[in-house]
Protein backbone atom coordinates (compact mmCIF):
# COMPACT_ATOMS: atom_id res chain seq x y z
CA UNK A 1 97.03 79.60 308.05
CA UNK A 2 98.63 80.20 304.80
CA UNK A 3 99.68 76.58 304.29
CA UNK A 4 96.01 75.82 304.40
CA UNK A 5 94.97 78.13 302.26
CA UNK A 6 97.60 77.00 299.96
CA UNK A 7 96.77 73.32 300.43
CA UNK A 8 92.81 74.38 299.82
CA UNK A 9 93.69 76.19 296.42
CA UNK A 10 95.97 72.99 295.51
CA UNK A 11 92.98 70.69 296.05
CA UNK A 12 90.20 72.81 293.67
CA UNK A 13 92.77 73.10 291.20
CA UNK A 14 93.57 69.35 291.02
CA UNK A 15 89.51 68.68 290.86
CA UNK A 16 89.08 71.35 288.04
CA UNK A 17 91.77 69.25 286.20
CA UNK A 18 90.79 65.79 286.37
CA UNK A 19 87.12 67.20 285.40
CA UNK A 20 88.29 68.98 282.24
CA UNK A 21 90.47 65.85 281.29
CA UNK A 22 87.47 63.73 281.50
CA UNK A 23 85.23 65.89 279.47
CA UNK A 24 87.70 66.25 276.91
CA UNK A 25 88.31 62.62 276.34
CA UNK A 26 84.10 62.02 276.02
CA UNK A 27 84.44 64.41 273.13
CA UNK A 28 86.92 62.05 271.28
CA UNK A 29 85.22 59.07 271.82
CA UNK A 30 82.06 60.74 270.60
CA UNK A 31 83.99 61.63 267.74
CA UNK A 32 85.18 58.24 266.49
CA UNK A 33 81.46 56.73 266.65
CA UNK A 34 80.67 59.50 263.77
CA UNK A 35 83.01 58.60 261.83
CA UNK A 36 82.43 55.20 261.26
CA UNK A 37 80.30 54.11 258.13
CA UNK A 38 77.89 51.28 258.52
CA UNK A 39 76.39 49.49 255.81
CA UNK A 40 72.95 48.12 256.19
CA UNK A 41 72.03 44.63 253.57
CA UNK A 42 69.41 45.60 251.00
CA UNK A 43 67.13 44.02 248.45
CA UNK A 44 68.93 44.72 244.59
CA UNK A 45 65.47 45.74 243.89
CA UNK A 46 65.92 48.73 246.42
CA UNK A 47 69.03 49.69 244.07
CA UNK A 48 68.35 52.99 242.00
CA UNK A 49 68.63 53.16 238.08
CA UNK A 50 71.23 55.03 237.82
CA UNK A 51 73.21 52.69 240.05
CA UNK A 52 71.60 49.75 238.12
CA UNK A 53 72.59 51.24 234.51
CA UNK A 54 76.51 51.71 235.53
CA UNK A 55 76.43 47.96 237.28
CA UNK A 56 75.44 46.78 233.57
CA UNK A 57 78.37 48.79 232.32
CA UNK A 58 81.14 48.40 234.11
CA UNK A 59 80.28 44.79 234.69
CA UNK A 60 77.88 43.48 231.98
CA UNK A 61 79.26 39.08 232.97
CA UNK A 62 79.16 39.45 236.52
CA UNK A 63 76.32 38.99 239.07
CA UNK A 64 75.55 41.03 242.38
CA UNK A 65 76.22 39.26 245.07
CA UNK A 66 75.23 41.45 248.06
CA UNK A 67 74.00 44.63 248.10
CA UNK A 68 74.19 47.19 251.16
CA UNK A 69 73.54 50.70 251.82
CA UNK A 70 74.41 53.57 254.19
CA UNK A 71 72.46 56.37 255.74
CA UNK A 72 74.28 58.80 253.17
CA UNK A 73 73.13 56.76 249.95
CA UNK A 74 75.82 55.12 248.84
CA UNK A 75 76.16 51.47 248.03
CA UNK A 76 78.63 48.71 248.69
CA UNK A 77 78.23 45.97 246.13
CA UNK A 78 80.10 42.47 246.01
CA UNK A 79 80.44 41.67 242.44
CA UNK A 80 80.82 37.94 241.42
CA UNK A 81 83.24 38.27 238.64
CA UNK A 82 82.56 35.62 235.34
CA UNK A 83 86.41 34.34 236.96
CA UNK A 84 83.88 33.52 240.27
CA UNK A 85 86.30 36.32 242.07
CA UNK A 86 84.50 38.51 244.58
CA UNK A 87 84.88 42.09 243.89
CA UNK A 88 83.68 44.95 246.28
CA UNK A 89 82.66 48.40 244.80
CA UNK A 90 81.22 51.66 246.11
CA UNK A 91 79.33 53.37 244.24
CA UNK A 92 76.53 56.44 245.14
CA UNK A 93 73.08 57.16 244.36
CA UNK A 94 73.19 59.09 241.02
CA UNK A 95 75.70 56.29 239.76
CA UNK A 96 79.09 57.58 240.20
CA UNK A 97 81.76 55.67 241.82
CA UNK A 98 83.71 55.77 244.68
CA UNK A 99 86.88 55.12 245.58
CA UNK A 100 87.37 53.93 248.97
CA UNK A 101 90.54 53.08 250.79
């Protein structure tokens, strides 16, 4: 009798465990797919002023060669340097750059 209540509380406590290591590994893969940014192509006429006016600045010989944007307003820009070198720059909605790594 005592063996198989032994046995029974072995077996729930072995279910309980593979359940809670299941649940907890959802919850990291969840996490990962927030993390990533994704960059959608846009129009340089969809770019803002501000954006526009340090583009001008920083690069007054170059020419945009792609523009993209992310649900947190920020824009990726490939810059065609005057050298015909590709350049890729971050840079947010009120015109101040980022720094990406």
């Amino acid at each position: 009798m005592k063996k198989n209540i032994l046995l029974i509380l072995l077996a729930v406590g072995v279910m309980f465990n593979v359940t809670g290591m299941s649940i907890s590994k959802t919850v990291e893969t969840n996490a990962e797919i927030i993390i990533a940014d994704e960059f959608v192509k846009i129009k340089s006429s969809e770019l803002t002023s501000p954006v526009v006016e340090q583009i001008l600045k920083q690069y007054p010989t170059s020419k945009l060669g792609a523009a993209y944007k992310n649900d947190r307003g920020e824009f990726k820009l490939i810059m065609v340097l005057k050298s015909g070198t590709r350049r890729t720059v971050f840079i947010d909605q009120h015109g101040n750059w980022i720094t990406k790594k």
